[in-house]
PDB file of N, CA and C in Angstrom:
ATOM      1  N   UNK A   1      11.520   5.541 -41.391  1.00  0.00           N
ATOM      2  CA  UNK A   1      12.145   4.637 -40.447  1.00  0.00           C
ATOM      3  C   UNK A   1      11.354   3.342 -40.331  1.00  0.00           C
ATOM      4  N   UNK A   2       9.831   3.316 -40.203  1.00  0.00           N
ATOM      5  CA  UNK A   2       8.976   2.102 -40.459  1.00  0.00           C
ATOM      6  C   UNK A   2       9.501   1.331 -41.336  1.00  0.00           C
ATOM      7  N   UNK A   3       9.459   1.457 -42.629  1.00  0.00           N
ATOM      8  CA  UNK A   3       9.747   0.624 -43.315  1.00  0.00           C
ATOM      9  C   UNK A   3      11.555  -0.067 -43.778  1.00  0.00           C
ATOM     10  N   UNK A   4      12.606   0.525 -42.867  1.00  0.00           N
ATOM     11  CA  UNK A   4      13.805   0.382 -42.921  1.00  0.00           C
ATOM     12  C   UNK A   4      14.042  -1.160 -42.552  1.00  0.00           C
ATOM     13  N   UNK A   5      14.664  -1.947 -43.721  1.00  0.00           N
ATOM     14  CA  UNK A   5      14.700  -3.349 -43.408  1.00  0.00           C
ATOM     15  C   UNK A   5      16.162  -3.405 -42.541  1.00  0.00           C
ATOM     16  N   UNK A   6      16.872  -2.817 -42.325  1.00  0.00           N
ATOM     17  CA  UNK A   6      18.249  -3.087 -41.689  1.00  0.00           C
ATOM     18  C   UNK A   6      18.143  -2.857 -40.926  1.00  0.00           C
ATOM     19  N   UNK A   7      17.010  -1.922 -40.224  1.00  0.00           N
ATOM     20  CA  UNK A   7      17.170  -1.225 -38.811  1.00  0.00           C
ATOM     21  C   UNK A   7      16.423  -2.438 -37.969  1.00  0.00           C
ATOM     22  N   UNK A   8      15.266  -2.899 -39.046  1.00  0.00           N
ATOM     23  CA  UNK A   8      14.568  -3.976 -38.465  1.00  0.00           C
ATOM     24  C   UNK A   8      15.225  -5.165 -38.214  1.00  0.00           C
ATOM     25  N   UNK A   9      16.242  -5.506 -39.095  1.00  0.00           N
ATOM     26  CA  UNK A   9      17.045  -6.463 -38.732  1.00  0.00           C
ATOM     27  C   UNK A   9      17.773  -6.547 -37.488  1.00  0.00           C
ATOM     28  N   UNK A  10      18.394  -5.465 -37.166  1.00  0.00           N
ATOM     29  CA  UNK A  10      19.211  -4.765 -36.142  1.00  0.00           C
ATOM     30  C   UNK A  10      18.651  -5.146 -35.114  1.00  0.00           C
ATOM     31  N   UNK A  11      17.281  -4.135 -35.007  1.00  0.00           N
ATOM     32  CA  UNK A  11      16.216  -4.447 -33.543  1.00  0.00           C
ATOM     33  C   UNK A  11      15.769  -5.790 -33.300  1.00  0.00           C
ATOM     34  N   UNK A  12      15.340  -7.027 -34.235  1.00  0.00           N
ATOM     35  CA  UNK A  12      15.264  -8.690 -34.165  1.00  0.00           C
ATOM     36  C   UNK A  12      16.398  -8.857 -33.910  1.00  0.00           C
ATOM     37  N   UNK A  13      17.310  -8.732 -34.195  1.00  0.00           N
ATOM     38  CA  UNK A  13      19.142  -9.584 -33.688  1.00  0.00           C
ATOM     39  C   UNK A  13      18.727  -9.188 -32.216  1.00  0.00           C
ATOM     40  N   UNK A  14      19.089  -8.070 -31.909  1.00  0.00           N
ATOM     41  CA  UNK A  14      19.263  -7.285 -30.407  1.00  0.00           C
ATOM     42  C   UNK A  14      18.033  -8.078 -29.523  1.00  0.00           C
ATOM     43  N   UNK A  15      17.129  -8.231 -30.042  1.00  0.00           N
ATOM     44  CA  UNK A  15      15.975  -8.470 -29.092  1.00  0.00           C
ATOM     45  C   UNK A  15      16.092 -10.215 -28.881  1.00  0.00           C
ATOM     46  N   UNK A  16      16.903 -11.171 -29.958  1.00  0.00           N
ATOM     47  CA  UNK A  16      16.887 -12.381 -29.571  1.00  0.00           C
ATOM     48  C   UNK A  16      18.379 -12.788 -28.543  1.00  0.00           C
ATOM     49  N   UNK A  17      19.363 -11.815 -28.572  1.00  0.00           N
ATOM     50  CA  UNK A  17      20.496 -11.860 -27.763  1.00  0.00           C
ATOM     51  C   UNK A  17      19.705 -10.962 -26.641  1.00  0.00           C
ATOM     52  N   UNK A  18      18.517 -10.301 -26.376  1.00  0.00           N
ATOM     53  CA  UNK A  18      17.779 -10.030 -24.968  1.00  0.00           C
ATOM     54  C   UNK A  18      17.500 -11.275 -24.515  1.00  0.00           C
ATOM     55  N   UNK A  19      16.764 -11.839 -25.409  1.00  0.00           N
ATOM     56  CA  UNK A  19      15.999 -12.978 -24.840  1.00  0.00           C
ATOM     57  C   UNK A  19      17.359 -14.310 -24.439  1.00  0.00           C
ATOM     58  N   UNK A  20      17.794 -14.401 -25.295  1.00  0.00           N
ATOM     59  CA  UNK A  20      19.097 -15.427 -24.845  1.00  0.00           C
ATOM     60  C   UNK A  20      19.634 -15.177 -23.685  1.00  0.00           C
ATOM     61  N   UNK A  21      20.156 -13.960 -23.262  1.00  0.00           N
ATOM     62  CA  UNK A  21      20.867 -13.579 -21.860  1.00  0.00           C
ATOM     63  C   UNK A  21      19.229 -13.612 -20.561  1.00  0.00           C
ATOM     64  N   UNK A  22      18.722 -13.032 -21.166  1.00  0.00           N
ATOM     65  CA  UNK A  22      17.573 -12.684 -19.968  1.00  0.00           C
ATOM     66  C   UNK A  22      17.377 -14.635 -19.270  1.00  0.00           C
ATOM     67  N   UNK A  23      17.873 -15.638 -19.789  1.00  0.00           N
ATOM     68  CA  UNK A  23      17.785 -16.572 -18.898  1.00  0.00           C
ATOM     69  C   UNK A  23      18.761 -16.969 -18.123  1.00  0.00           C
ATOM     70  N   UNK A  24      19.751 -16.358 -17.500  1.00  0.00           N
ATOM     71  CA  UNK A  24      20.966 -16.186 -16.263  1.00  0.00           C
ATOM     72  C   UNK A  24      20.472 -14.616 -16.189  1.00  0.00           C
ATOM     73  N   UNK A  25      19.849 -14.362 -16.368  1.00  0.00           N
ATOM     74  CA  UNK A  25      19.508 -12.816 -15.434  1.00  0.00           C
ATOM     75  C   UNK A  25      18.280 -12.531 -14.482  1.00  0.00           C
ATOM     76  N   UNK A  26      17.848 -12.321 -13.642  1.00  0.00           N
ATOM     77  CA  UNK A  26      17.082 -11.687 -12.886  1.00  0.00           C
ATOM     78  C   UNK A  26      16.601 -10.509 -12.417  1.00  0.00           C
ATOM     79  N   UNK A  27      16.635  -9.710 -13.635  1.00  0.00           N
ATOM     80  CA  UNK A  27      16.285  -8.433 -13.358  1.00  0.00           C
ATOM     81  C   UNK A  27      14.559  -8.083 -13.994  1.00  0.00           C
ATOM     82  N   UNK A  28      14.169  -7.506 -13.710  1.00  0.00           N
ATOM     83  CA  UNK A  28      12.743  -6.885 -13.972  1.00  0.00           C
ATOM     84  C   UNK A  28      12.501  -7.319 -16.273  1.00  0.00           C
ATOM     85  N   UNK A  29      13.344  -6.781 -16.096  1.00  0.00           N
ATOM     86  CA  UNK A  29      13.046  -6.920 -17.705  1.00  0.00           C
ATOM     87  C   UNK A  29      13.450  -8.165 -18.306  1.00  0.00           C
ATOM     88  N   UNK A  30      14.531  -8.695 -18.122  1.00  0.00           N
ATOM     89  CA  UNK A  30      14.417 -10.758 -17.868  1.00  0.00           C
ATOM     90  C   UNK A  30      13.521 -11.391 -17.847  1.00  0.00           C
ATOM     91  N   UNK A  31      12.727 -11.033 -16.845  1.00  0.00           N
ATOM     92  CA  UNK A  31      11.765 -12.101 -16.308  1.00  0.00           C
ATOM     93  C   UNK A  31      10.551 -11.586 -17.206  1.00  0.00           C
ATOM     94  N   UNK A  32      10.481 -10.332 -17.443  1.00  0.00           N
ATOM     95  CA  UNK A  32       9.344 -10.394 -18.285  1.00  0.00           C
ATOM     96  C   UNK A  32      10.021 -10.702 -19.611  1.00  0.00           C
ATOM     97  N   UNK A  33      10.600 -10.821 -20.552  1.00  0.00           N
ATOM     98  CA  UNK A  33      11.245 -11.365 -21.630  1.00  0.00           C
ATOM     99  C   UNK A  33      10.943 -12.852 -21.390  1.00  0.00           C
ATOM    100  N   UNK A  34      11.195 -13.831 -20.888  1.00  0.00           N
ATOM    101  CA  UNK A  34      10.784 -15.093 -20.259  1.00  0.00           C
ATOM    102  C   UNK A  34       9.402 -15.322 -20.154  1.00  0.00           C
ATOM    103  N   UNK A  35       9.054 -14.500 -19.306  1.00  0.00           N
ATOM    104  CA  UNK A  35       7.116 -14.462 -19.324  1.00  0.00           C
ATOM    105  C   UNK A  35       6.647 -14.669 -20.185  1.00  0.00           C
ATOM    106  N   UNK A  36       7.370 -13.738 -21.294  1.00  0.00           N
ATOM    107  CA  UNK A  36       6.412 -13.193 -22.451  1.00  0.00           C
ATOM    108  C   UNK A  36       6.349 -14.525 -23.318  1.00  0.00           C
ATOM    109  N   UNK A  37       7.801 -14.613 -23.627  1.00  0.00           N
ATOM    110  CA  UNK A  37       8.609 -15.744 -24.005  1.00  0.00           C
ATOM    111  C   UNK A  37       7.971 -17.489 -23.907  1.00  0.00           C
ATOM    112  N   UNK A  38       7.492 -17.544 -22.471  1.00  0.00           N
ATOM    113  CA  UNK A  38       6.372 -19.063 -22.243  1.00  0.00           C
ATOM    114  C   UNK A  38       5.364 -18.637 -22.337  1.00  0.00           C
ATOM    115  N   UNK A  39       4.502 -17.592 -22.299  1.00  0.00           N
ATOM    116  CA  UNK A  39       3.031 -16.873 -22.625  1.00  0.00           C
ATOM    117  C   UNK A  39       2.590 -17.190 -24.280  1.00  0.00           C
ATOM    118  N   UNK A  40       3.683 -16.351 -24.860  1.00  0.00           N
ATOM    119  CA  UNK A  40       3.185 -16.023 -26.317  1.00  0.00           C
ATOM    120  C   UNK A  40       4.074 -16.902 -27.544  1.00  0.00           C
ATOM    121  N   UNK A  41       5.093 -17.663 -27.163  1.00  0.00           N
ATOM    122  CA  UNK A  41       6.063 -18.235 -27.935  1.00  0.00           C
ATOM    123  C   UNK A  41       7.278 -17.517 -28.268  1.00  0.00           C
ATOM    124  N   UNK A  42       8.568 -17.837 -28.651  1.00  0.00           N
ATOM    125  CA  UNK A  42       9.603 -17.671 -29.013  1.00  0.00           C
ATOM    126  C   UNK A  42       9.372 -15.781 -29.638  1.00  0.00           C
ATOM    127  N   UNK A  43       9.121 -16.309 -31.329  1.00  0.00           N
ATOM    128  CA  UNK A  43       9.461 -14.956 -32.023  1.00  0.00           C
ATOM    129  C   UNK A  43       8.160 -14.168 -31.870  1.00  0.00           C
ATOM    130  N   UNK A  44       7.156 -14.382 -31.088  1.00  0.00           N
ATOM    131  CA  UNK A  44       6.505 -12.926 -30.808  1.00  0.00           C
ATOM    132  C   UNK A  44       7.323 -12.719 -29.555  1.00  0.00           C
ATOM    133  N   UNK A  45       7.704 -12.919 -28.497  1.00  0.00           N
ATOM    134  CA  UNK A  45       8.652 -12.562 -27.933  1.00  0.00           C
ATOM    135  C   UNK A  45       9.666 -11.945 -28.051  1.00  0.00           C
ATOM    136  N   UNK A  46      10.246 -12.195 -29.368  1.00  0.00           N
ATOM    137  CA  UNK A  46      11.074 -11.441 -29.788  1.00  0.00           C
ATOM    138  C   UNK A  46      11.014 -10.108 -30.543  1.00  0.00           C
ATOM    139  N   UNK A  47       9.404 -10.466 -31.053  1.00  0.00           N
ATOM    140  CA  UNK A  47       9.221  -9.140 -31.964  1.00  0.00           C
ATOM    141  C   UNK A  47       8.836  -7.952 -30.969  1.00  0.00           C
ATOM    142  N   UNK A  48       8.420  -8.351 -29.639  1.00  0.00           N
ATOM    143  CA  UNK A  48       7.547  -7.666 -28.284  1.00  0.00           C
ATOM    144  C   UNK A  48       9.012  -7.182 -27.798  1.00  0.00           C
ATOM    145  N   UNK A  49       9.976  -7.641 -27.889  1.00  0.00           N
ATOM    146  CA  UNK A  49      11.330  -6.631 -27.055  1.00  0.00           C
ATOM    147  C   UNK A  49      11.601  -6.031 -28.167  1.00  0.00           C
ATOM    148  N   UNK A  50      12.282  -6.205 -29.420  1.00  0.00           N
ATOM    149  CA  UNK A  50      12.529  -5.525 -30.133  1.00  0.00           C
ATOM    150  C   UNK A  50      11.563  -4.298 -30.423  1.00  0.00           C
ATOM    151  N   UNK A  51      10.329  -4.340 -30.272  1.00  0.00           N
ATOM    152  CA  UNK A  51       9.148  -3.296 -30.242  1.00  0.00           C
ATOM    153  C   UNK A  51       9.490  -2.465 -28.718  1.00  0.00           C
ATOM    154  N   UNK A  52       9.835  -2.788 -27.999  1.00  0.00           N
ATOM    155  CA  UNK A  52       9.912  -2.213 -27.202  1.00  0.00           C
ATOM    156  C   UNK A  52      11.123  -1.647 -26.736  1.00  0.00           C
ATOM    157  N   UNK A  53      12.328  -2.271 -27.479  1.00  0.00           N
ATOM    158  CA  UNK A  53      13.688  -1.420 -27.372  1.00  0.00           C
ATOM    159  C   UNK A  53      13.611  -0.306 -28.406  1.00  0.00           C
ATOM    160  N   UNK A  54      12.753  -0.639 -29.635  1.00  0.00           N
ATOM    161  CA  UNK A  54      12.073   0.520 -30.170  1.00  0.00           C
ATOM    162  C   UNK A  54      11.983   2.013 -29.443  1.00  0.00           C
ATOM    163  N   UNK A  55      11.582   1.478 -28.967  1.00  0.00           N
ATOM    164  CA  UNK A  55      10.658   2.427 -28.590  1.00  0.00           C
ATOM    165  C   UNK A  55      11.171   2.912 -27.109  1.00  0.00           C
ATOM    166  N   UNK A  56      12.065   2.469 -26.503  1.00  0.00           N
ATOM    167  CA  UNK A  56      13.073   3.148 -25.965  1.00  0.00           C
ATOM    168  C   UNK A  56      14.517   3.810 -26.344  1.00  0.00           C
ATOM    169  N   UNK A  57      14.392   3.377 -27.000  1.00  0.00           N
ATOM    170  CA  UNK A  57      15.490   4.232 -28.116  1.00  0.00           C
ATOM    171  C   UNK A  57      15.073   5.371 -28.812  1.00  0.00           C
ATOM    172  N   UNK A  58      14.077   5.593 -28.699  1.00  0.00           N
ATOM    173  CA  UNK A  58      13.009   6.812 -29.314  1.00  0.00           C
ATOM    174  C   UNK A  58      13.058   7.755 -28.679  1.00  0.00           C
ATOM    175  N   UNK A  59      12.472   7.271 -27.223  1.00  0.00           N
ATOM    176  CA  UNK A  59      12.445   8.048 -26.057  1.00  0.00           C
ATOM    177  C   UNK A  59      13.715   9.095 -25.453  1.00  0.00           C
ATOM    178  N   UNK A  60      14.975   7.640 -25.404  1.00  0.00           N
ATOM    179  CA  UNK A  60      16.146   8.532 -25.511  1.00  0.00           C
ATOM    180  C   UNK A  60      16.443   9.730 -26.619  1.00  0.00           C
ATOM    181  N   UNK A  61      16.401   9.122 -27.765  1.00  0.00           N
ATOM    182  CA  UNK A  61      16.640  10.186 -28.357  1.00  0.00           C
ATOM    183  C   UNK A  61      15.759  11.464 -28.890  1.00  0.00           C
ATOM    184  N   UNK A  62      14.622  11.417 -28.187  1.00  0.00           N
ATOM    185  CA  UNK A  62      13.655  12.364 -28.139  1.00  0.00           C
ATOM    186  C   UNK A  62      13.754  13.420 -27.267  1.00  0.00           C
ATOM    187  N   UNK A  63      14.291  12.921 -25.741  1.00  0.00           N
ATOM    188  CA  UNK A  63      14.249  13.572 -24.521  1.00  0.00           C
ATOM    189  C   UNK A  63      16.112  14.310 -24.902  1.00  0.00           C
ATOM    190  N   UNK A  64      16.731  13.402 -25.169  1.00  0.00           N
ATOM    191  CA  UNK A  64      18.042  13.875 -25.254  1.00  0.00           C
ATOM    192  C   UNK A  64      18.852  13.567 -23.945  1.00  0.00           C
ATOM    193  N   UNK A  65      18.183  12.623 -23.290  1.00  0.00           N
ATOM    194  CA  UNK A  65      19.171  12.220 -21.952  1.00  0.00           C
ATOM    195  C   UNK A  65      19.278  10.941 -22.131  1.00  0.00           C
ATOM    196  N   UNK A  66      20.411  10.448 -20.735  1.00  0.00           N
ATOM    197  CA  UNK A  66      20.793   9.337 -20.855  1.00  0.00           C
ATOM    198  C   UNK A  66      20.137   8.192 -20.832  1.00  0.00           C
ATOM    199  N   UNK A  67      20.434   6.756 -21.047  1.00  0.00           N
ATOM    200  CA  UNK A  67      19.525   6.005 -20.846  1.00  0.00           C
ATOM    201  C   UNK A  67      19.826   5.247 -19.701  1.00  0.00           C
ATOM    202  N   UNK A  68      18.752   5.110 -19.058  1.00  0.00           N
ATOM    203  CA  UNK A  68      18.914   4.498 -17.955  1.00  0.00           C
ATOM    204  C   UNK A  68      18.075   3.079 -18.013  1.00  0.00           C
ATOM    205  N   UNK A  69      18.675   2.061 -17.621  1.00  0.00           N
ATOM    206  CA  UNK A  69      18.186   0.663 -17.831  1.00  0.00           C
ATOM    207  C   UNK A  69      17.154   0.376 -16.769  1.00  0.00           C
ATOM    208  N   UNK A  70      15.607  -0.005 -17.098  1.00  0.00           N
ATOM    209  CA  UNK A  70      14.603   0.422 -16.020  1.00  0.00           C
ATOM    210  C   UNK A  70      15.135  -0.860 -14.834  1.00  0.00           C
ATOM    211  N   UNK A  71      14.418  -0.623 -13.728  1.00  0.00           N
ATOM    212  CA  UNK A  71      14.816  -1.479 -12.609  1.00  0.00           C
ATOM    213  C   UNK A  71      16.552  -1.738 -12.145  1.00  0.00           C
ATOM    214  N   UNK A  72      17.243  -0.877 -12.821  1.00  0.00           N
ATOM    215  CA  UNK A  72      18.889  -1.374 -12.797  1.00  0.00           C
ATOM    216  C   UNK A  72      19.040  -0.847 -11.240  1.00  0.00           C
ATOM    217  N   UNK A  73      19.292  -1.581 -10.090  1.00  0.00           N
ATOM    218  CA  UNK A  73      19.616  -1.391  -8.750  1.00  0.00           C
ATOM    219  C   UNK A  73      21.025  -0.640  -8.994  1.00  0.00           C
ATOM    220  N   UNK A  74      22.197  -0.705  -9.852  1.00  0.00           N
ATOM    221  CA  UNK A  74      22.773   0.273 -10.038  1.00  0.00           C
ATOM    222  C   UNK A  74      22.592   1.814  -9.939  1.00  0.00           C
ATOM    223  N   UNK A  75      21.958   2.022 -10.832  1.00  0.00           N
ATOM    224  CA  UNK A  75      20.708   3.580 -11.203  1.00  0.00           C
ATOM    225  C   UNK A  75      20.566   4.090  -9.837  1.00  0.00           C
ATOM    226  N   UNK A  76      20.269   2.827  -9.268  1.00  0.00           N
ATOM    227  CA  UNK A  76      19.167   3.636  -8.159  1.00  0.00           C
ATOM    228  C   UNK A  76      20.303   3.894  -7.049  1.00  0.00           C
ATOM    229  N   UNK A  77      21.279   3.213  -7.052  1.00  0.00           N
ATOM    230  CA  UNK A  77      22.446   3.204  -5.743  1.00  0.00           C
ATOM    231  C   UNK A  77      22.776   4.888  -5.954  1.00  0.00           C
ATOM    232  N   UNK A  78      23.461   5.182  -7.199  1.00  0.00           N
ATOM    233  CA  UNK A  78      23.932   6.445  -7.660  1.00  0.00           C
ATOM    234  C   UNK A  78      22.930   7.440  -7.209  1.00  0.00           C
TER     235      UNK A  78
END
């Protein structure tokens, strides 16, 4: 799976349409996408969500439950 160039492609697309939306959003993971984003520059920013949707996508499918989007005030109403 490391070395899969399509999957990697996949996770960079996904992680620069994070970063594109995360600026009209205000949720916990937005603002750090942004943070990261004026901290470290553009595409390590991008490579830092995509590493990290990684790696929640792992999790899900490791544990075998649903995914729940961290900080989603939704989640927490239910």
């Amino acid at each position: 799976m490391a070395n899969d160039p399509y999957l990697r492609t996949l996770l960079i697309l996904g992680a620069r349409a994070v970063l594109a939306a995360a600026k009209s959003r205000n949720d916990s993971v937005s603002r750090w996408a942004l943070a990261l984003a004026e901290r470290a520059g553009y595409w390590k920013a991008v490579v830092a969500i995509a590493a990290k949707n990684a790696r929640m996508a792992w999790a899900v499918l490791r544990r075998g439950e649903a995914f729940e989007f961290p900080g989603d005030p939704a989640a927490a109403a239910a």
